[in-house]
C-alpha atoms as a PDB file:
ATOM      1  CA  UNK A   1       2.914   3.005  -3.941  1.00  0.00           C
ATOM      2  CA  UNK A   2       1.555   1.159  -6.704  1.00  0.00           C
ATOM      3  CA  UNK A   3       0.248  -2.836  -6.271  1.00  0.00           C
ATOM      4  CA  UNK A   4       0.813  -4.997  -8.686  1.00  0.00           C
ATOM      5  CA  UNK A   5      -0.187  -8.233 -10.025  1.00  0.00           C
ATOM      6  CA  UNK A   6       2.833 -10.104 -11.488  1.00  0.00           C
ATOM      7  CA  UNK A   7       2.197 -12.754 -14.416  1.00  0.00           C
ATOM      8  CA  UNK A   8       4.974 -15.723 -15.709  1.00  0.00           C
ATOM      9  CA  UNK A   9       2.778 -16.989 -19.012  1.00  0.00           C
ATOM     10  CA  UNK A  10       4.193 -20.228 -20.960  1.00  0.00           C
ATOM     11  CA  UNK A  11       2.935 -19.745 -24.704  1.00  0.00           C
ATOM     12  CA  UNK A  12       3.883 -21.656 -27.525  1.00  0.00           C
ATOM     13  CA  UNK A  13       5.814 -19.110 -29.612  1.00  0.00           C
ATOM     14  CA  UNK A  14       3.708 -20.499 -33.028  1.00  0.00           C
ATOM     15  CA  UNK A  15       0.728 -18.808 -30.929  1.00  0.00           C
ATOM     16  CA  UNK A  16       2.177 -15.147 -30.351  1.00  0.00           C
ATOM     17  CA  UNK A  17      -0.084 -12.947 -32.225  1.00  0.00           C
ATOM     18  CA  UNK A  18      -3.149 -15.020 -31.360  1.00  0.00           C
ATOM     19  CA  UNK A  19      -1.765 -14.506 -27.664  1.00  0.00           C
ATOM     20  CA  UNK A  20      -1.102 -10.729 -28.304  1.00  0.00           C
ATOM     21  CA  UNK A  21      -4.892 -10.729 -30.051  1.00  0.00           C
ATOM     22  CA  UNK A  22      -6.326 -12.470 -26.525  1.00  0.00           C
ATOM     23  CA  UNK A  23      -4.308 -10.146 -24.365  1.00  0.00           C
ATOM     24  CA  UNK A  24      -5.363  -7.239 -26.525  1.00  0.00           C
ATOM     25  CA  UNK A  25      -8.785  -7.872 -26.785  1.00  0.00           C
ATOM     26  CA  UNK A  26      -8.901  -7.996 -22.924  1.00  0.00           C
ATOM     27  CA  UNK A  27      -7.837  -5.324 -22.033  1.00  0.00           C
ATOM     28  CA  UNK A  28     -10.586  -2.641 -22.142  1.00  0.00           C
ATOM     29  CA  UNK A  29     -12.256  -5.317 -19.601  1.00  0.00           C
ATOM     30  CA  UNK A  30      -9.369  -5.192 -16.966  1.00  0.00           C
ATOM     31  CA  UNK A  31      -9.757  -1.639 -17.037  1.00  0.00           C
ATOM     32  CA  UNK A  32     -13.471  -1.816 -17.009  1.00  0.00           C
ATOM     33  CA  UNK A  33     -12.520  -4.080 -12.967  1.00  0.00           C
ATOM     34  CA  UNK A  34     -10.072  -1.332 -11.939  1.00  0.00           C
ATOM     35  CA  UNK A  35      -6.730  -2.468 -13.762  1.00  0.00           C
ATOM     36  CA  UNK A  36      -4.562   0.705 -14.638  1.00  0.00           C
ATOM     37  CA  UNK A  37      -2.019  -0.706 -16.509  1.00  0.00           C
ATOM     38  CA  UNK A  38      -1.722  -4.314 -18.093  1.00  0.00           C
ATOM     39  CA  UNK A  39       1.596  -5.181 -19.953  1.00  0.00           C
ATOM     40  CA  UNK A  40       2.424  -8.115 -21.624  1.00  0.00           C
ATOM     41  CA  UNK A  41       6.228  -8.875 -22.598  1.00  0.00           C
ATOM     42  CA  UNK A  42       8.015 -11.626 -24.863  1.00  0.00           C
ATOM     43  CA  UNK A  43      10.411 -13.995 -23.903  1.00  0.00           C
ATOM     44  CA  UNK A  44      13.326 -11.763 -25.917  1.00  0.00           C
ATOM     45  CA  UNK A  45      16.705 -12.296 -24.353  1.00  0.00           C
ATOM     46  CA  UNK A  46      16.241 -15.010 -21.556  1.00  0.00           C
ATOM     47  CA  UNK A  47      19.430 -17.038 -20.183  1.00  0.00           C
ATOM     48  CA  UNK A  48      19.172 -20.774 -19.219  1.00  0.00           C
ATOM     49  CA  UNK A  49      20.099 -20.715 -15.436  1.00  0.00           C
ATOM     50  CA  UNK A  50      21.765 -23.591 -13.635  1.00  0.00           C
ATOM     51  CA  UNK A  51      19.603 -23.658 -10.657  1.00  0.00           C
ATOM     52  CA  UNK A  52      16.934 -21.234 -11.755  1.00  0.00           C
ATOM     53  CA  UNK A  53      15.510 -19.317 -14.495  1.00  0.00           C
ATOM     54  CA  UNK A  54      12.206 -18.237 -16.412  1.00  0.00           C
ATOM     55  CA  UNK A  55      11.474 -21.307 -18.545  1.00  0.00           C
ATOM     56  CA  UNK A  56      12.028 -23.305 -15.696  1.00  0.00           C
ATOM     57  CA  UNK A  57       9.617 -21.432 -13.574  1.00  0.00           C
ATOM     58  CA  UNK A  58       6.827 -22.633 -15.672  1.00  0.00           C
ATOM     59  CA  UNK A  59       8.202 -25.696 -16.991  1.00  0.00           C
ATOM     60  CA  UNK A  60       8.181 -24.367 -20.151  1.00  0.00           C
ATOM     61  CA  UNK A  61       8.160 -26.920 -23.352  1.00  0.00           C
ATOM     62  CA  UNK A  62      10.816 -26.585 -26.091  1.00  0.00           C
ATOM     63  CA  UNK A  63       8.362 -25.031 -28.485  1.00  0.00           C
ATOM     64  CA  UNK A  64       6.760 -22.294 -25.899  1.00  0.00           C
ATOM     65  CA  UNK A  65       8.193 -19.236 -24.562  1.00  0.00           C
ATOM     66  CA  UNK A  66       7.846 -17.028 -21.257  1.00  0.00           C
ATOM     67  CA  UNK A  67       5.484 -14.145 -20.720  1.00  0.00           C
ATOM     68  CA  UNK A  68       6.573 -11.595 -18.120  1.00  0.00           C
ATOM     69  CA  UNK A  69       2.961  -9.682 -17.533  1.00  0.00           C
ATOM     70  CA  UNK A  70       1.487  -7.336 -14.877  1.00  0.00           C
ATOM     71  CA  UNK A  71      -1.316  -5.376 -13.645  1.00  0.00           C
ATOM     72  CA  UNK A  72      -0.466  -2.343 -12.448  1.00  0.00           C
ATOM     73  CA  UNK A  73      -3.752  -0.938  -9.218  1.00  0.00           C
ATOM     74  CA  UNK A  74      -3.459   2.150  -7.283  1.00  0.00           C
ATOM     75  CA  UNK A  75      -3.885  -0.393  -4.230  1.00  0.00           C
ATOM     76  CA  UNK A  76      -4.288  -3.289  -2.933  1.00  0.00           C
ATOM     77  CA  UNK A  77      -8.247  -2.613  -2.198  1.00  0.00           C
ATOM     78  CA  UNK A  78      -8.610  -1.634  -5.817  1.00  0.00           C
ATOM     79  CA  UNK A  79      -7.059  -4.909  -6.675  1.00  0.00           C
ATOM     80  CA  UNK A  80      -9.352  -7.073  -4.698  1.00  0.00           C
ATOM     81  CA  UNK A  81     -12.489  -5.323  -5.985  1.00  0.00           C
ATOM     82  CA  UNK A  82     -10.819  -6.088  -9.537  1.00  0.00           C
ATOM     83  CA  UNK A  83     -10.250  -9.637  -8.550  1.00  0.00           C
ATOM     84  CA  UNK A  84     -13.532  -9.924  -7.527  1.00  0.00           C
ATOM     85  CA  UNK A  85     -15.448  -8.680 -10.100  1.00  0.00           C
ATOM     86  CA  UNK A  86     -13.284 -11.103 -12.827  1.00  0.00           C
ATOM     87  CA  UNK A  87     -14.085 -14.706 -11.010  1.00  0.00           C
ATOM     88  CA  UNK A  88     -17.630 -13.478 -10.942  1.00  0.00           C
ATOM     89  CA  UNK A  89     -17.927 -11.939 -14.929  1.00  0.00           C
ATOM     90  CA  UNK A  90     -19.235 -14.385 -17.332  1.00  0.00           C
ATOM     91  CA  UNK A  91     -17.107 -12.533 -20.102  1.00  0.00           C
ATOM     92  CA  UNK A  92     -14.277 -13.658 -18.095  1.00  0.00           C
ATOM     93  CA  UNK A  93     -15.124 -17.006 -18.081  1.00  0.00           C
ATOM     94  CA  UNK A  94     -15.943 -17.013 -22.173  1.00  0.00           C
ATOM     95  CA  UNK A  95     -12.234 -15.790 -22.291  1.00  0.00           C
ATOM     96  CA  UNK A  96     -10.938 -18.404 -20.161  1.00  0.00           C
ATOM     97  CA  UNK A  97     -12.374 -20.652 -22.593  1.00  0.00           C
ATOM     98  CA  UNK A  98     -10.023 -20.234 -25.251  1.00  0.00           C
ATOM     99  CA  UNK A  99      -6.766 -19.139 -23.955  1.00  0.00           C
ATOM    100  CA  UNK A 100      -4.016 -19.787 -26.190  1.00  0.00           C
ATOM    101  CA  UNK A 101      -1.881 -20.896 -22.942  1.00  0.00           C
ATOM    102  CA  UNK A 102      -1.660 -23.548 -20.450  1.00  0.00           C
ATOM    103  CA  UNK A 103      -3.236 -21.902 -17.428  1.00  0.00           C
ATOM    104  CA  UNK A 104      -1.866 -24.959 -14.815  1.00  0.00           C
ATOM    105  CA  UNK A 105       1.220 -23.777 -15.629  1.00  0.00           C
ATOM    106  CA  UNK A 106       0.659 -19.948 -15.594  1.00  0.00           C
ATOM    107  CA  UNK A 107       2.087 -18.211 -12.469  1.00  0.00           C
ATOM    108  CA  UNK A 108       0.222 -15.551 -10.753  1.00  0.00           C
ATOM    109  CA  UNK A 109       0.265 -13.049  -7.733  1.00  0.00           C
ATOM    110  CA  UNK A 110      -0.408 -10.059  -5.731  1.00  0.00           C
ATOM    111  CA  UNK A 111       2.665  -7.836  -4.719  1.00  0.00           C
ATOM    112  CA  UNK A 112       3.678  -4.208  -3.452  1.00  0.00           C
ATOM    113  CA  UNK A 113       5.751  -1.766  -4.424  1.00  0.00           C
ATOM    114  CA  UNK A 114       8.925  -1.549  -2.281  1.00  0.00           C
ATOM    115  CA  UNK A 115      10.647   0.708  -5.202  1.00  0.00           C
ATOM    116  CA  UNK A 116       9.156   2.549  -7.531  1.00  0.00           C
ATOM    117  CA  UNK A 117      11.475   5.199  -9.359  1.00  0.00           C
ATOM    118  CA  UNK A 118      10.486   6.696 -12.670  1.00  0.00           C
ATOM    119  CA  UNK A 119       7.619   6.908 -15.321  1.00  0.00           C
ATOM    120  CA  UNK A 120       6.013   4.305 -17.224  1.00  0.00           C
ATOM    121  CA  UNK A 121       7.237   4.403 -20.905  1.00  0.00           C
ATOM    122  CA  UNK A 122       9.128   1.405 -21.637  1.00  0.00           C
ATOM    123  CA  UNK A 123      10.230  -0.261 -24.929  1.00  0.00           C
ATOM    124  CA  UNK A 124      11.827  -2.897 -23.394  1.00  0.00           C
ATOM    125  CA  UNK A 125      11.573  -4.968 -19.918  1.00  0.00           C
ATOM    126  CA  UNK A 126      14.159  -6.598 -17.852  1.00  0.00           C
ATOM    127  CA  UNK A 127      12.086  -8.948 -15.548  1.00  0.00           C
ATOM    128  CA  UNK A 128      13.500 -10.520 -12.298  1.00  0.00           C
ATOM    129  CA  UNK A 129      11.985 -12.759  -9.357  1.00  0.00           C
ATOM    130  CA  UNK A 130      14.010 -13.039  -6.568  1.00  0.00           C
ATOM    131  CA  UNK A 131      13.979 -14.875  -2.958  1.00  0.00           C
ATOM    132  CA  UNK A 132      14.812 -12.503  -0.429  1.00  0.00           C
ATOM    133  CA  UNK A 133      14.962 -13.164   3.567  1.00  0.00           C
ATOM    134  CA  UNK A 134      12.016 -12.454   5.773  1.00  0.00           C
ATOM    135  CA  UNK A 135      14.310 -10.693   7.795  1.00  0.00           C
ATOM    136  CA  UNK A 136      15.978  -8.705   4.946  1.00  0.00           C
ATOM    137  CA  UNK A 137      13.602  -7.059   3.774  1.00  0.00           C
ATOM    138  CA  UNK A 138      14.619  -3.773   4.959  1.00  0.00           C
ATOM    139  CA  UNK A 139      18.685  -4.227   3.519  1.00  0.00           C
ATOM    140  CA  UNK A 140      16.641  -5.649   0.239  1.00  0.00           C
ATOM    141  CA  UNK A 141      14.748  -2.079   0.071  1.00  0.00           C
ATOM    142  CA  UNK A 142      17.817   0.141   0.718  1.00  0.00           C
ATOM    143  CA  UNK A 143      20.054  -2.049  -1.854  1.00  0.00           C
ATOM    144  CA  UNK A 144      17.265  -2.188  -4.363  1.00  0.00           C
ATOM    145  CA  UNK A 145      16.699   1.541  -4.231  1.00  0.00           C
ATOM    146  CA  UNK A 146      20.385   2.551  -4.437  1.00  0.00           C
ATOM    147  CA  UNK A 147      20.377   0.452  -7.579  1.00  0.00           C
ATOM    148  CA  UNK A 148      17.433   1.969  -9.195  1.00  0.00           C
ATOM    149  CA  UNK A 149      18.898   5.187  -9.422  1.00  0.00           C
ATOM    150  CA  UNK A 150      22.064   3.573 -10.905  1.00  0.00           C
ATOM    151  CA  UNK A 151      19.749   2.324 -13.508  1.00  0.00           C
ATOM    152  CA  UNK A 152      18.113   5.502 -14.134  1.00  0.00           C
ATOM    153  CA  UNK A 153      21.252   7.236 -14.684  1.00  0.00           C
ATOM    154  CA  UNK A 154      22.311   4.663 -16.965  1.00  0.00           C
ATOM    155  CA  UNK A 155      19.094   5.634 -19.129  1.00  0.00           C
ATOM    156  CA  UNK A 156      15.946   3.540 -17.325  1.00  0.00           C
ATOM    157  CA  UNK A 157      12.728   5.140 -17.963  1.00  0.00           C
ATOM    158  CA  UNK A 158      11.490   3.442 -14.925  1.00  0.00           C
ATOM    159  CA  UNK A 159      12.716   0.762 -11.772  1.00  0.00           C
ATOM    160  CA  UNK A 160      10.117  -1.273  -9.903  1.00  0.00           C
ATOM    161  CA  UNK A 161      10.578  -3.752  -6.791  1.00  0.00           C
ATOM    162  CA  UNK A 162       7.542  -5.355  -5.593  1.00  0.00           C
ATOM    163  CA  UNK A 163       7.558  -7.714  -2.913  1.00  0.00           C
ATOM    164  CA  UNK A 164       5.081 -10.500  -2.591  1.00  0.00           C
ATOM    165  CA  UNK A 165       1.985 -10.111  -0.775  1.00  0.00           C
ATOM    166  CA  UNK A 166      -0.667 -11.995  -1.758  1.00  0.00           C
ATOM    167  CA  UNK A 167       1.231 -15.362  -3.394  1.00  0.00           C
ATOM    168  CA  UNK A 168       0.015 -19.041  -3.068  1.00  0.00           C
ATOM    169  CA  UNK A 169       1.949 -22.093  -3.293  1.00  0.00           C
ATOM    170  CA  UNK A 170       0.411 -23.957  -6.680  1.00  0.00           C
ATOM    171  CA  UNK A 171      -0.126 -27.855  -7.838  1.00  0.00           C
ATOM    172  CA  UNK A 172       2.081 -27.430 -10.672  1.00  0.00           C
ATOM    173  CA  UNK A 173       3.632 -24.059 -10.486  1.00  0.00           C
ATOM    174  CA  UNK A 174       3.914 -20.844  -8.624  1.00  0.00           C
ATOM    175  CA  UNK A 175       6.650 -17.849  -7.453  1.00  0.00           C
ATOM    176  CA  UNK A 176       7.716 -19.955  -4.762  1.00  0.00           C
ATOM    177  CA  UNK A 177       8.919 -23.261  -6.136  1.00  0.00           C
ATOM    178  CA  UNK A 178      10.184 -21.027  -8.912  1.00  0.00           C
ATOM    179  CA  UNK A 179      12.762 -19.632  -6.893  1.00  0.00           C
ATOM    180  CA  UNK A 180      13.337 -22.622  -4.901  1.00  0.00           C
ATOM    181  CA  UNK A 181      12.218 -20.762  -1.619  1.00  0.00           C
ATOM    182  CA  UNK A 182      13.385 -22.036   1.260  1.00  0.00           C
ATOM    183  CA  UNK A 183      11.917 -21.417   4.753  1.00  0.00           C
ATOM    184  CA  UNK A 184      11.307 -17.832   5.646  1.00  0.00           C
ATOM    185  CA  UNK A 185      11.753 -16.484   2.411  1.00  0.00           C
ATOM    186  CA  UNK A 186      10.187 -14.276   0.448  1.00  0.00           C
ATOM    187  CA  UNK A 187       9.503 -13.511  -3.090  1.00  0.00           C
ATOM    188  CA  UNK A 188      10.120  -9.977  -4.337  1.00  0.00           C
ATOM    189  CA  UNK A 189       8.753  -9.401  -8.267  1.00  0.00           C
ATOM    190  CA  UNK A 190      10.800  -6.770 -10.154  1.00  0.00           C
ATOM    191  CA  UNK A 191      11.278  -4.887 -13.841  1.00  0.00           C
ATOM    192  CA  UNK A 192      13.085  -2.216 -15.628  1.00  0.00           C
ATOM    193  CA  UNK A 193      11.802  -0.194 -18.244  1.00  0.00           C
ATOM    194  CA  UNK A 194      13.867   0.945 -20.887  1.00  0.00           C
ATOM    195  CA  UNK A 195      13.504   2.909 -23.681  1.00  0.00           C
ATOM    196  CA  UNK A 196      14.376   0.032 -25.996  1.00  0.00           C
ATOM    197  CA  UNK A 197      16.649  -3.002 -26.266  1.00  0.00           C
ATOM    198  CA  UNK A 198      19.816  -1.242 -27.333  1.00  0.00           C
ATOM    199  CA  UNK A 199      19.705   1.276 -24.374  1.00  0.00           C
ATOM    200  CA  UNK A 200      19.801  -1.181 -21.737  1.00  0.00           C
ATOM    201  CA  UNK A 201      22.227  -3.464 -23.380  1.00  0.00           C
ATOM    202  CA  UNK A 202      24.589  -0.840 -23.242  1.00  0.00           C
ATOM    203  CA  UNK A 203      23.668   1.119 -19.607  1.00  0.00           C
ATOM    204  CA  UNK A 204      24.293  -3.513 -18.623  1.00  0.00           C
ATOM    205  CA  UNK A 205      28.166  -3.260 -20.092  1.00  0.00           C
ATOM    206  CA  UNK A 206      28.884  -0.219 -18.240  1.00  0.00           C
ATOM    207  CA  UNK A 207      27.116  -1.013 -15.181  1.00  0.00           C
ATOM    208  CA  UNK A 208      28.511  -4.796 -14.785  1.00  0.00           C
ATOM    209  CA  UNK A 209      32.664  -3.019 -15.762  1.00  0.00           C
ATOM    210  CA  UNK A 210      31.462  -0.116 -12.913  1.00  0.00           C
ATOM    211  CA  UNK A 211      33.860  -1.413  -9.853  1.00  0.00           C
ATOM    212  CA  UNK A 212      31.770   0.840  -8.115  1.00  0.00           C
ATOM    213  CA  UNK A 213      28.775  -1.240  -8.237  1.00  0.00           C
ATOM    214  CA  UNK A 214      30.682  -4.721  -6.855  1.00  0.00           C
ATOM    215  CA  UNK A 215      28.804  -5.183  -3.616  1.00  0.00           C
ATOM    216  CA  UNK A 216      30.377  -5.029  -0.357  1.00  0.00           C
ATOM    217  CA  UNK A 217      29.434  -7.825   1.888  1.00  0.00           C
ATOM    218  CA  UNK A 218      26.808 -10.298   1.819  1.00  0.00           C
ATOM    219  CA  UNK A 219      23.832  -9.780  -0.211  1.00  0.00           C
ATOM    220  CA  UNK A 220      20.316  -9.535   1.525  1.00  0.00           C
ATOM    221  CA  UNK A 221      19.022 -12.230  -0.975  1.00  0.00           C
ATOM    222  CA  UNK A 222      20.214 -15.612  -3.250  1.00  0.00           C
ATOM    223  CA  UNK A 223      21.741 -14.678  -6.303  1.00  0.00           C
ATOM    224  CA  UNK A 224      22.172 -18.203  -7.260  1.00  0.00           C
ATOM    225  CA  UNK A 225      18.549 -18.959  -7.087  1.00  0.00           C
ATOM    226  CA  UNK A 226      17.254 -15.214  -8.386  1.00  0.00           C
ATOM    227  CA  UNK A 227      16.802 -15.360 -11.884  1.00  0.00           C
ATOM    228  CA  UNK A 228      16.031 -12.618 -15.010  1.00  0.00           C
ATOM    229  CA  UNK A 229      15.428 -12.196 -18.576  1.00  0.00           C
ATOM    230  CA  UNK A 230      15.070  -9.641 -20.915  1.00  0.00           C
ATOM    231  CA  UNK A 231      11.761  -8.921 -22.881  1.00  0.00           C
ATOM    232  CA  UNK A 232       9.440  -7.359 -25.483  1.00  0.00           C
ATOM    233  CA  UNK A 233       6.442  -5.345 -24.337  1.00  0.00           C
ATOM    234  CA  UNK A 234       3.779  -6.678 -26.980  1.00  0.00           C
ATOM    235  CA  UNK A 235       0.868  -5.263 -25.499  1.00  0.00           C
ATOM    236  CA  UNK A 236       0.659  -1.933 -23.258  1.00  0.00           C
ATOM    237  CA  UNK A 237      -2.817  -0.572 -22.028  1.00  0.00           C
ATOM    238  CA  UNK A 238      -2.143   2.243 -20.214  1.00  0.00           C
ATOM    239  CA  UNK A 239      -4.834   4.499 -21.691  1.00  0.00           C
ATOM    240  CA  UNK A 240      -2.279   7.518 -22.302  1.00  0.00           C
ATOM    241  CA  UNK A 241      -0.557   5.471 -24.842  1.00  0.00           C
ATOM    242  CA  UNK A 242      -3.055   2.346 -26.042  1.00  0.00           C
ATOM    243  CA  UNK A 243       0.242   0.952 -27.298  1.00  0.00           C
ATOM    244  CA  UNK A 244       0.340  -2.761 -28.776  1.00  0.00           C
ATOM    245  CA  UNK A 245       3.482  -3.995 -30.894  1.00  0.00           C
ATOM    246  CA  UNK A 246       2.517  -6.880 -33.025  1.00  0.00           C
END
């Protein structure tokens, strides 16, 4: 399955097209290292949680708003070439100069696929991150994939649940303390892609009224400290489409 690279991006929201620009502009670059895929999504429809959420992942100002962004790899060896290659370009590091972001407060990480139903052609994102047991993994994966195909009948273009692999604990941020991770816990990165906004605000209203769907005995993660939002995809660069949305 695929490997991906999961991105939580504070941006002041007076700086969106100059961030779309910078994200834009790099992209021919990260495919240049390996990078299949690169999507970038706005903060569109993202709840204020009471013990978790996105803003307070990256303790975001009152002026900025979150970026849900990934790399999409064929592995995790392609990945590591990639992520090579960029610490060691000098392009890279003229880019770094004059990101329109805070970078401390950027949260980054490697993760891979547990899930991965559909095709890539999404005109809207719902992005979670979610603490899941070391030791539920396995009920995580068989919920998670029951669920995805729930979502595709309800009209998904595509499900993905990524679990971390490759994710350090930061000085100021990172997918641990954003989830308040406690010990032996994981961190599983995870999006739907929908056609567009409309589509999966109505396949939500059917699937949250679906008695069906009400779980049956305890959940294999934290719902209290899992936390979502939905989004706008802004810039995608997979090379079938070259699609960027100002």
């Amino acid at each position: 399955m695929t490997y991906f690279e999961g991105f939580l991006v504070p941006v002041p929201e007076s700086r969106r097209e100059e961030y779309r620009k910078h994200a834009a502009d790099a992209a021919p670059l990260f495919h240049e290292f390996g990078v299949k895929r690169h999507v970038e999504a706005w903060d569109s429809d993202v709840p204020e949680g009471k013990v978790t959420d996105f803003r307070k992942a990256v303790d975001a100002k009152s002026d900025e708003k979150v970026v849900f962004s990934w790399f999409e790899y064929p592995d995790k060896a392609a990945r590591d070439a990639a992520n090579q290659k960029m610490t060691s370009d000098p392009r890279m590091k003229d880019m770094g100069a004059s990101m329109p972001f805070d970078g401390k407060r950027m949260i980054f990480g490697g993760f891979d696929a547990i899930v991965e139903e559909g095709s890539s052609k999404g005109g809207y994102t719902d992005g979670f991150v979610v603490p899941v047991p070391e030791g539920k993994k396995d009920a995580y994966r068989e919920l998670a994939s029951r669920m995805a195909k729930v979502f595709r009948q309800h009209g998904a273009n595509r499900v993905v649940e990524a679990i971390a692999d490759d994710i350090s604990h930061g000085q100021v941020t990172d997918f641990y303390r954003a989830v308040k991770a406690e010990e032996g816990e994981t961190v599983v990165f995870s999006f739907i892609e929908w056609p567009d906004k409309q589509t999966r605000d109505d396949a939500w209203a059917k699937i949250m009224n679906d008695e069906s769907m009400k779980p049956e005995g305890e959940m294999p993660f934290s719902g209290q400290r899992m936390f979502w939002g939905g989004f706008e995809p802004i810039v995608d660069s997979e090379p079938a489409r070259q699609r960027e949305t100002a």
